[in-house]
PDB file of N, CA and C in Angstrom:
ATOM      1  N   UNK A   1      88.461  50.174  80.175  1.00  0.00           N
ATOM      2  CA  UNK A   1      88.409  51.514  79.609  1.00  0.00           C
ATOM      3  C   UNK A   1      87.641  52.456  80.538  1.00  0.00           C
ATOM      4  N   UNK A   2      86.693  51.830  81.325  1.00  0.00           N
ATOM      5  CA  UNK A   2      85.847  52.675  82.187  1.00  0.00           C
ATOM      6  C   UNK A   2      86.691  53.251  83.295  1.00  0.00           C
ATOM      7  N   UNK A   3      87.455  52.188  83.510  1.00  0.00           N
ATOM      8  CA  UNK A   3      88.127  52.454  84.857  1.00  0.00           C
ATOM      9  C   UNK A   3      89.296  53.750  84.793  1.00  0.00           C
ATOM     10  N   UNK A   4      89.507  53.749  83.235  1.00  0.00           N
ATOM     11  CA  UNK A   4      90.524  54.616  83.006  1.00  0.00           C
ATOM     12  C   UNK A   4      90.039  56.078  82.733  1.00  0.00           C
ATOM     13  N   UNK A   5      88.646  55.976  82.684  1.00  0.00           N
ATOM     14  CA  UNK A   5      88.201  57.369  82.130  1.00  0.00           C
ATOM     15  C   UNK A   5      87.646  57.683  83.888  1.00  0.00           C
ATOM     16  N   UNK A   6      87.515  56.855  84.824  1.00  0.00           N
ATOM     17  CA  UNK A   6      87.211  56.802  85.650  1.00  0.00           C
ATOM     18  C   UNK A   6      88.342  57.572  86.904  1.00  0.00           C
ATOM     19  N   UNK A   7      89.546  57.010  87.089  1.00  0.00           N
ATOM     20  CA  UNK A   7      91.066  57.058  87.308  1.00  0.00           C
ATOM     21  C   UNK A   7      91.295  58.844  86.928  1.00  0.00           C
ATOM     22  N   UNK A   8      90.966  59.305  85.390  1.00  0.00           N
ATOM     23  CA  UNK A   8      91.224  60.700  85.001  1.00  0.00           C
ATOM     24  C   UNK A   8      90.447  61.552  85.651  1.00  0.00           C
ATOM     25  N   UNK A   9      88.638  60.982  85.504  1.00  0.00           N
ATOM     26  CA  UNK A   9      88.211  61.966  86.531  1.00  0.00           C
ATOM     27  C   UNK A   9      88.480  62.718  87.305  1.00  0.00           C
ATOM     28  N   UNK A  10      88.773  61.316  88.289  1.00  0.00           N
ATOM     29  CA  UNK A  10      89.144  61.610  89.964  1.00  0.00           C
ATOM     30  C   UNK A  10      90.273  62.305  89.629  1.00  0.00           C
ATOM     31  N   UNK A  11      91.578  62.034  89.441  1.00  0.00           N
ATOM     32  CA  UNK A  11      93.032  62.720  89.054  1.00  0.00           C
ATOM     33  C   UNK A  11      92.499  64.451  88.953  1.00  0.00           C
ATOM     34  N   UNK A  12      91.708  64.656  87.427  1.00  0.00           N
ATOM     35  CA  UNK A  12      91.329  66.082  87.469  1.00  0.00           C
ATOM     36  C   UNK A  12      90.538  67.101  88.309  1.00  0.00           C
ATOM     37  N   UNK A  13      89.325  66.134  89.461  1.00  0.00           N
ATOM     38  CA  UNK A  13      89.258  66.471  90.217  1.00  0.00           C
ATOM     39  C   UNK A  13      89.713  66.960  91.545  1.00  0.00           C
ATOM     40  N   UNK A  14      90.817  66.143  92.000  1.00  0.00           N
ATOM     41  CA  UNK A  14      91.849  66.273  93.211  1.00  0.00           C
ATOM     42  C   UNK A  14      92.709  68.135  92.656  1.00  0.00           C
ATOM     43  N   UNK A  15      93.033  67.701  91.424  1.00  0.00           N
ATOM     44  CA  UNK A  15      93.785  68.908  90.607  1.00  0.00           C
ATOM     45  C   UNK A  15      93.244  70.053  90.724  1.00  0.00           C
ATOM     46  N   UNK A  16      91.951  70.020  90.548  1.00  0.00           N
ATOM     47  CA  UNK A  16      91.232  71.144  90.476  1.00  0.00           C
ATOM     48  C   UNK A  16      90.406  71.899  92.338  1.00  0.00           C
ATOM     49  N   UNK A  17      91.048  70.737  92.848  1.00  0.00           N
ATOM     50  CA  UNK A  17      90.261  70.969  94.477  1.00  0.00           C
ATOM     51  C   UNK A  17      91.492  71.643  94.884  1.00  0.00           C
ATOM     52  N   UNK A  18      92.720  71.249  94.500  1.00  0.00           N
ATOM     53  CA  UNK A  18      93.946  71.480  94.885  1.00  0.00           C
ATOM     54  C   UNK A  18      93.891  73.342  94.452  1.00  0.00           C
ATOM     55  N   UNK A  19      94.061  73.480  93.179  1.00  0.00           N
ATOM     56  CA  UNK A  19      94.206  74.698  92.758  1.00  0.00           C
ATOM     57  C   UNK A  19      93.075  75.192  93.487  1.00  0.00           C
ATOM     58  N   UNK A  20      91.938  75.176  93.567  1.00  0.00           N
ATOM     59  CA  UNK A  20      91.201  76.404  94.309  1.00  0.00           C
ATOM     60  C   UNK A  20      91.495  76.659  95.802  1.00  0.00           C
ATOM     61  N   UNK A  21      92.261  75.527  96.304  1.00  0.00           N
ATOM     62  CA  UNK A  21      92.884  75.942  97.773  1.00  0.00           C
ATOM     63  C   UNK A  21      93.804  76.746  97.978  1.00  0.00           C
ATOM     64  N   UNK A  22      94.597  76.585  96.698  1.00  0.00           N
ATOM     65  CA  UNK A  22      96.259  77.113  96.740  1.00  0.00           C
ATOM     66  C   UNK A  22      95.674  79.203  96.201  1.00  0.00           C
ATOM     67  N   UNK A  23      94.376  78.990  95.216  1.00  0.00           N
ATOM     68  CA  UNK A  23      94.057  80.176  95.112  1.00  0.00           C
ATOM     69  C   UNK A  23      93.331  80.918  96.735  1.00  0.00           C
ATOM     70  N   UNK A  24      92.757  80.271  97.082  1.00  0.00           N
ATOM     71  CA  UNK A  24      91.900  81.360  98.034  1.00  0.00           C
ATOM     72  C   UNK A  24      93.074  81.433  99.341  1.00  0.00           C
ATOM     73  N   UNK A  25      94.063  80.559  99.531  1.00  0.00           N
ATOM     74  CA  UNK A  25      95.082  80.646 100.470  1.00  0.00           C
ATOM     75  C   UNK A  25      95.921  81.943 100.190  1.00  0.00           C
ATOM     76  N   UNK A  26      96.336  82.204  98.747  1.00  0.00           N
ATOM     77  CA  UNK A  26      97.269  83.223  98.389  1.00  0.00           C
ATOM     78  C   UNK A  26      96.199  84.685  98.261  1.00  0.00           C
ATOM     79  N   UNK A  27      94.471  84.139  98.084  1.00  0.00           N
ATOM     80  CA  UNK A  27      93.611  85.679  98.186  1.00  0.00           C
ATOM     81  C   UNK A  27      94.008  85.885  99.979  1.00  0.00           C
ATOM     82  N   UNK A  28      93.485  84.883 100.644  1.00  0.00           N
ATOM     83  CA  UNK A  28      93.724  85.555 102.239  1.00  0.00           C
ATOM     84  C   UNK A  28      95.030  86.355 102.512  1.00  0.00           C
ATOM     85  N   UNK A  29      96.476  85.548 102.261  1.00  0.00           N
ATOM     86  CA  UNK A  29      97.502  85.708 102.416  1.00  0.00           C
ATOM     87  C   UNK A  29      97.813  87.572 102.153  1.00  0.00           C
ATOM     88  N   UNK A  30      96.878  88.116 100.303  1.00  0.00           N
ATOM     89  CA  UNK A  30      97.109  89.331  99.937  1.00  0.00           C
ATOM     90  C   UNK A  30      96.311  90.062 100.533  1.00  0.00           C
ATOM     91  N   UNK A  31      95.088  90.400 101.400  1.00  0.00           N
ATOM     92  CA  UNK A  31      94.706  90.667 101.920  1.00  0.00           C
ATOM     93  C   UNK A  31      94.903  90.827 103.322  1.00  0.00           C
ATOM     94  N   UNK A  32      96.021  89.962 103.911  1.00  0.00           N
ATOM     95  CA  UNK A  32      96.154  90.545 105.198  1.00  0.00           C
ATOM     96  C   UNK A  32      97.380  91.268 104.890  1.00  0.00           C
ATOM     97  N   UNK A  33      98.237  91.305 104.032  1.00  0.00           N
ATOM     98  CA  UNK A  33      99.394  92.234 103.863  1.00  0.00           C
ATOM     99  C   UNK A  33      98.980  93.672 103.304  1.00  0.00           C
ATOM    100  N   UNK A  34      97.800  93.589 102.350  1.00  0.00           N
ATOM    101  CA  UNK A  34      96.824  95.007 102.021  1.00  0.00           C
ATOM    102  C   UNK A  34      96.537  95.767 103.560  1.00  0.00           C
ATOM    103  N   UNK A  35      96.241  94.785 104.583  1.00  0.00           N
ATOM    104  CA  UNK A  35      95.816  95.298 105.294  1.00  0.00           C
ATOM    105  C   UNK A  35      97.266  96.209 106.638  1.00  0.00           C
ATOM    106  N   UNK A  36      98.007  95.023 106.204  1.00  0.00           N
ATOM    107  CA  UNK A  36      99.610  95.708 107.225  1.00  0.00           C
ATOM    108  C   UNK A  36     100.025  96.639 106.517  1.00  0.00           C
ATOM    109  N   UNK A  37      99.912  97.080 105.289  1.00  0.00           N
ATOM    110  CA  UNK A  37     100.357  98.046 104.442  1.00  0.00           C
ATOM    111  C   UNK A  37      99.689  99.653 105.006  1.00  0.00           C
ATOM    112  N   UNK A  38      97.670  99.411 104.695  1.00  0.00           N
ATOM    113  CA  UNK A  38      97.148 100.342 105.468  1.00  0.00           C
ATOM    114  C   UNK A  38      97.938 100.784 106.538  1.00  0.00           C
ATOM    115  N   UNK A  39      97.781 100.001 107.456  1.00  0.00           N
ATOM    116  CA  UNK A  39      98.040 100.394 109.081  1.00  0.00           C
ATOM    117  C   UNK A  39      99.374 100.872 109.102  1.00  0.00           C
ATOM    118  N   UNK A  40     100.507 100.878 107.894  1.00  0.00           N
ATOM    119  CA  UNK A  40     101.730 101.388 107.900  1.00  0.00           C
ATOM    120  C   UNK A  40     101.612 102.815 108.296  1.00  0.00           C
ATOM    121  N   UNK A  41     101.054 102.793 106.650  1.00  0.00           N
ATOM    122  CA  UNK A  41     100.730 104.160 105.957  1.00  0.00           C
ATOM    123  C   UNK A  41      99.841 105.156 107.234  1.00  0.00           C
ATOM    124  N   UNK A  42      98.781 104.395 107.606  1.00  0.00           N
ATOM    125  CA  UNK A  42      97.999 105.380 109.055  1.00  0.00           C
ATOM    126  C   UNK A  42      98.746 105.654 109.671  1.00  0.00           C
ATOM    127  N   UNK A  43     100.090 104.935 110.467  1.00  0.00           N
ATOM    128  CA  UNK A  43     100.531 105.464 111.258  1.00  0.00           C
ATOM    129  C   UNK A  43     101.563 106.253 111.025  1.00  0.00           C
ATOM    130  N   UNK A  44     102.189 106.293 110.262  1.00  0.00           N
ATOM    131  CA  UNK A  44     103.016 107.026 109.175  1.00  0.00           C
ATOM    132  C   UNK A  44     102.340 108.417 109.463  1.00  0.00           C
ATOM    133  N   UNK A  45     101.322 108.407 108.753  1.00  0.00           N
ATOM    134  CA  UNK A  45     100.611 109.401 108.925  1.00  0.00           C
ATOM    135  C   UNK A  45     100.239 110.562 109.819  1.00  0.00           C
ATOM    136  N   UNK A  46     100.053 109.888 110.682  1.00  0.00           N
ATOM    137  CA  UNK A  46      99.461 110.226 112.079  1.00  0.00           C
ATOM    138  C   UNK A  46     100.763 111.047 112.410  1.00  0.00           C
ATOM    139  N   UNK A  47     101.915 109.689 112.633  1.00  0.00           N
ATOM    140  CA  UNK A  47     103.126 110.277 113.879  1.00  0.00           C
ATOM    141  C   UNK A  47     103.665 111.805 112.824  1.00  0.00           C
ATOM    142  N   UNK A  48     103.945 111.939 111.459  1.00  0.00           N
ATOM    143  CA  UNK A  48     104.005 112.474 110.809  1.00  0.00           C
ATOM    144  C   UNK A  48     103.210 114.007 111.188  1.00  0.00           C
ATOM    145  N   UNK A  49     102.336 113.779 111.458  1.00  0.00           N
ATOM    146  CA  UNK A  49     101.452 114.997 111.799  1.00  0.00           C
ATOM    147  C   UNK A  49     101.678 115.717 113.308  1.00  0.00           C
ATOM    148  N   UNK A  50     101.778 114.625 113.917  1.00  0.00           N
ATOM    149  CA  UNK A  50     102.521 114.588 115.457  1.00  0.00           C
ATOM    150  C   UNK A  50     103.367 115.506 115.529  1.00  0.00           C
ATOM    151  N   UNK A  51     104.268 114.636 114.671  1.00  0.00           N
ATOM    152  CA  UNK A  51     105.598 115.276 114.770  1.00  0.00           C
ATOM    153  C   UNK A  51     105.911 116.852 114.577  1.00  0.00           C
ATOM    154  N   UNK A  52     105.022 117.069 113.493  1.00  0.00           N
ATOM    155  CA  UNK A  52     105.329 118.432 113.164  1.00  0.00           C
ATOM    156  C   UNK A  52     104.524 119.484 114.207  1.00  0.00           C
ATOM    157  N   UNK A  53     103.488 118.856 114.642  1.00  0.00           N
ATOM    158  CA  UNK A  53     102.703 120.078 115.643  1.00  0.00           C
ATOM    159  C   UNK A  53     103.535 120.149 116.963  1.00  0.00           C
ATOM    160  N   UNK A  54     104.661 118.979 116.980  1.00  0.00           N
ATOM    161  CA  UNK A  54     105.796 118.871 118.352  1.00  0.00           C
ATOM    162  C   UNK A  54     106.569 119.852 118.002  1.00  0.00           C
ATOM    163  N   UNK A  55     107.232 119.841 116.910  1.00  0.00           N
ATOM    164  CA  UNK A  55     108.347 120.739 116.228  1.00  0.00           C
ATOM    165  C   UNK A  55     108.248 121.808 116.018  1.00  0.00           C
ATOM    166  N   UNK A  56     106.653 122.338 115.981  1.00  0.00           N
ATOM    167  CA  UNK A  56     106.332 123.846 115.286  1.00  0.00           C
ATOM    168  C   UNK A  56     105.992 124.295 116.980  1.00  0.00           C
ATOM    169  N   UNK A  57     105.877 123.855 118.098  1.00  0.00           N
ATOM    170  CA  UNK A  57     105.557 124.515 120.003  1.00  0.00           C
ATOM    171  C   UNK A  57     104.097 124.306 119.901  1.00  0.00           C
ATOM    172  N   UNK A  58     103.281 123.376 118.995  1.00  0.00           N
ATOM    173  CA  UNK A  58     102.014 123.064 119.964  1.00  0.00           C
ATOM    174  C   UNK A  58     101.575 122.134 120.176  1.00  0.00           C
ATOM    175  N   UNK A  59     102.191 121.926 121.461  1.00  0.00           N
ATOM    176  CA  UNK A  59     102.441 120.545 122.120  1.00  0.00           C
ATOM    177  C   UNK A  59     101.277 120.198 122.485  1.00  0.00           C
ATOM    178  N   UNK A  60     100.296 121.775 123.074  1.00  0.00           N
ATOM    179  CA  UNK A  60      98.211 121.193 123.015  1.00  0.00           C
ATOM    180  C   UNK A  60      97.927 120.478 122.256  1.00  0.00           C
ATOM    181  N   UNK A  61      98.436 120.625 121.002  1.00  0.00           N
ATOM    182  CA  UNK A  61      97.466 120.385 119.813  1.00  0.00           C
ATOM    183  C   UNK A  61      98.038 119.393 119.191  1.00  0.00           C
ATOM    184  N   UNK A  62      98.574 117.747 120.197  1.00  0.00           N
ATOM    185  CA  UNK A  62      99.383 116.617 119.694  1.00  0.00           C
ATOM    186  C   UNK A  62      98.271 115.997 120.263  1.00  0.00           C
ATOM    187  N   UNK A  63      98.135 115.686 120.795  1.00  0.00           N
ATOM    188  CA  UNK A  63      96.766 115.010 121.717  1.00  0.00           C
ATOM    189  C   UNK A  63      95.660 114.998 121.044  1.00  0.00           C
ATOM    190  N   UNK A  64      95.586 114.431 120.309  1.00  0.00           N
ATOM    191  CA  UNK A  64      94.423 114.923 119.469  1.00  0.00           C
ATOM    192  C   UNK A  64      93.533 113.300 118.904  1.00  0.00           C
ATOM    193  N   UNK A  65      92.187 113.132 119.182  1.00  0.00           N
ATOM    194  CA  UNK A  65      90.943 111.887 119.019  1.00  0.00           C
ATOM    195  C   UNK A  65      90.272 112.120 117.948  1.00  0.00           C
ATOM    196  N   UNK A  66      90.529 111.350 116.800  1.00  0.00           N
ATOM    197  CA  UNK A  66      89.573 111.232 115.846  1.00  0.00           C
ATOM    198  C   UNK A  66      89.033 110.492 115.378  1.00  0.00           C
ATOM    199  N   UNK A  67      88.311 110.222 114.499  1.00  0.00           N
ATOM    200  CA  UNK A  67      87.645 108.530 114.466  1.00  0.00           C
ATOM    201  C   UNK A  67      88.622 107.944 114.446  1.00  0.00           C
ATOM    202  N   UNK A  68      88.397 106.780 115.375  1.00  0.00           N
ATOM    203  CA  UNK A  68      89.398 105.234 115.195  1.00  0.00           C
ATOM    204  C   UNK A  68      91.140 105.724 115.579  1.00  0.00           C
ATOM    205  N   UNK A  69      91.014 107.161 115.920  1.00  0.00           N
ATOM    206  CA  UNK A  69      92.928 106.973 115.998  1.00  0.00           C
ATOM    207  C   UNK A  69      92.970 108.031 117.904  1.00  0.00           C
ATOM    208  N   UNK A  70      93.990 107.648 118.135  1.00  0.00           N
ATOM    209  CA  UNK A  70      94.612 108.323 119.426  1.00  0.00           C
ATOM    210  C   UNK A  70      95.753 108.780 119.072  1.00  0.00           C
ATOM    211  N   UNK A  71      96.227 110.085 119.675  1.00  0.00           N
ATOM    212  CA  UNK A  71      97.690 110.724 119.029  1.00  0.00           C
ATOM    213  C   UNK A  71      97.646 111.193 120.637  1.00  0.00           C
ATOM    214  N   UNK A  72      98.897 110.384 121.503  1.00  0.00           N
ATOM    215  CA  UNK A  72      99.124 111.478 122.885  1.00  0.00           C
ATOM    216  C   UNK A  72     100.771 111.158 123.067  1.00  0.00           C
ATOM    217  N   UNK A  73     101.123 112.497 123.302  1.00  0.00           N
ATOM    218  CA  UNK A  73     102.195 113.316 123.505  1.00  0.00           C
ATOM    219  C   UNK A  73     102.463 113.151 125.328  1.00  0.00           C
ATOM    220  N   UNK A  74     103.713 112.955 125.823  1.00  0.00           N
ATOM    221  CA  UNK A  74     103.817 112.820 127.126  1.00  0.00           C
ATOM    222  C   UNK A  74     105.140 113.764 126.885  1.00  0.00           C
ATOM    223  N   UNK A  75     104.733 115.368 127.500  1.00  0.00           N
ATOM    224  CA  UNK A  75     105.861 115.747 127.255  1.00  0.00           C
ATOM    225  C   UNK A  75     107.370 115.464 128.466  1.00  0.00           C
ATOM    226  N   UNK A  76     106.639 115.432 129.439  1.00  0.00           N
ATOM    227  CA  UNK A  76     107.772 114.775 130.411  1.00  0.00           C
ATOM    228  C   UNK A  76     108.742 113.914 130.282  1.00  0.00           C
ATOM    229  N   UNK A  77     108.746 112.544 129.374  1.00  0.00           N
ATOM    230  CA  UNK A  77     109.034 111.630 129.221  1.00  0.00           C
ATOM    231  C   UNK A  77     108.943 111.697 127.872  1.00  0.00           C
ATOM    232  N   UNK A  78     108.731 112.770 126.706  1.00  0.00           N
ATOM    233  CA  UNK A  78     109.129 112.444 125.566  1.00  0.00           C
ATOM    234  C   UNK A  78     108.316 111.532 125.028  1.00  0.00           C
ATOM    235  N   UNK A  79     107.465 110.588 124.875  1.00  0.00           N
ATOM    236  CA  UNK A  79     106.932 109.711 124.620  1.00  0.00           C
ATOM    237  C   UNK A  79     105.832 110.160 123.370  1.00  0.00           C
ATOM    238  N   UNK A  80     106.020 109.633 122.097  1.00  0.00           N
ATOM    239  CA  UNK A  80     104.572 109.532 121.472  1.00  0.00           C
ATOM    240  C   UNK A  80     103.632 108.265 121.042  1.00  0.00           C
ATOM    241  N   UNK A  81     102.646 108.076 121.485  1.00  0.00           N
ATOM    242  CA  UNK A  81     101.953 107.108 121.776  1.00  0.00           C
ATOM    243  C   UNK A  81     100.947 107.483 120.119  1.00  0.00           C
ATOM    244  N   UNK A  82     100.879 106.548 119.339  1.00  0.00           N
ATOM    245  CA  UNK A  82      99.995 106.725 118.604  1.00  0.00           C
ATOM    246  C   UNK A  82      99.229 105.421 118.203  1.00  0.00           C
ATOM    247  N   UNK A  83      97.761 105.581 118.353  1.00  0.00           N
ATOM    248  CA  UNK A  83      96.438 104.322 117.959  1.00  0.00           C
ATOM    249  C   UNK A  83      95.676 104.334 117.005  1.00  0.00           C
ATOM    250  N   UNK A  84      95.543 103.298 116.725  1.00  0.00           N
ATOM    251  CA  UNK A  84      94.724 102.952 115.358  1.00  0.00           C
ATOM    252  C   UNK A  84      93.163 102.280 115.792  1.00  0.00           C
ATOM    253  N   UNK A  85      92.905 102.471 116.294  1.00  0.00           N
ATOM    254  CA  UNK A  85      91.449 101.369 116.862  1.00  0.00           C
ATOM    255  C   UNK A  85      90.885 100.816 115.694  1.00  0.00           C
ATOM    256  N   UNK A  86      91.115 101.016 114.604  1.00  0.00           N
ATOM    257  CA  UNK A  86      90.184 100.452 113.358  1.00  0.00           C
ATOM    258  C   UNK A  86      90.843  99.118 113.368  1.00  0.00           C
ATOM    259  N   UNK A  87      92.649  98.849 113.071  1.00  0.00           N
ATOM    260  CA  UNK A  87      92.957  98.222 113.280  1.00  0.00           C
ATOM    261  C   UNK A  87      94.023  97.706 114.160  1.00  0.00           C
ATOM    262  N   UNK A  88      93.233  97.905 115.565  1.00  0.00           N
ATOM    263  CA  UNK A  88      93.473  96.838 116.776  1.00  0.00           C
ATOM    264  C   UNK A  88      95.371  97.189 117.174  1.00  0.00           C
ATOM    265  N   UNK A  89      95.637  98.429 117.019  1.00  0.00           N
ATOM    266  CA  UNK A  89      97.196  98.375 116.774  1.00  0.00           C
ATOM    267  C   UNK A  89      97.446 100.012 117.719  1.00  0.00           C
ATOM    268  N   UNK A  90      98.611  99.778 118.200  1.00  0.00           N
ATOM    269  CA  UNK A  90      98.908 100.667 118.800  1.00  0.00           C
ATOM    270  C   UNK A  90     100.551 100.889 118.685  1.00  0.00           C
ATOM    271  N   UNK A  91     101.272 102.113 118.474  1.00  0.00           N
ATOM    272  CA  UNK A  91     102.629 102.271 118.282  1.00  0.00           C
ATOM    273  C   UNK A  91     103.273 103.941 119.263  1.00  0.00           C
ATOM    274  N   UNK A  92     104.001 103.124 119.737  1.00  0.00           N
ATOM    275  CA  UNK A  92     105.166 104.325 120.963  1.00  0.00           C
ATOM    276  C   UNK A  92     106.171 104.625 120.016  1.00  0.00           C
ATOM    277  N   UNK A  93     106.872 105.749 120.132  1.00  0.00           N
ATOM    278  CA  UNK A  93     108.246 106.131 119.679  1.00  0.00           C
ATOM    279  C   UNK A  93     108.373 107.491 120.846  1.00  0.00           C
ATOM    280  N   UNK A  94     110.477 107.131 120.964  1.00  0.00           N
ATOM    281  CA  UNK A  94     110.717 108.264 121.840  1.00  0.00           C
ATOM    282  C   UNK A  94     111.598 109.143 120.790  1.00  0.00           C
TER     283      UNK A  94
END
């Protein structure tokens, strides 16, 4: 009888080591997609803002450093280069 209350222990223990792995695996997992979501939306943002100071003739005023981001305009080559330094990411579009 010992062995059997013994046997359940362990069983509910493994069960329960199991589930808190499978939980903090799926917390990391939502948290780095929270975080690709941000960095969408920033750059979204950004080129968005870009875009329109390209479209409205002030092509000075694309180039532009603010905390954590880079916005540069290459008008020769068309190029917009936009950075995120917060998170480690950088995105071109022509």
């Amino acid at each position: 009888m010992l062995v059997a209350v013994l046997i359940i222990f362990v069983v509910f223990s493994f069960t329960g080591v199991a589930a808190l792995n499978v939980s903090q695996l799926s917390n990391s997992t939502l948290s780095g997609t929270s975080q690709n979501i941000k960095l969408q939306y920033e750059l979204e943002s950004r080129i968005n803002k870009a875009m329109w100071h390209i479209n409205s003739g002030k092509d000075q005023l694309v180039n532009l450093s603010s905390e954590g981001t880079k916005v540069q305009w290459d008008s020769q080559h068309h190029v917009l280069s936009v950075g995120v330094e917060e998170f480690n990411m950088c995105m071109s579009s022509k």
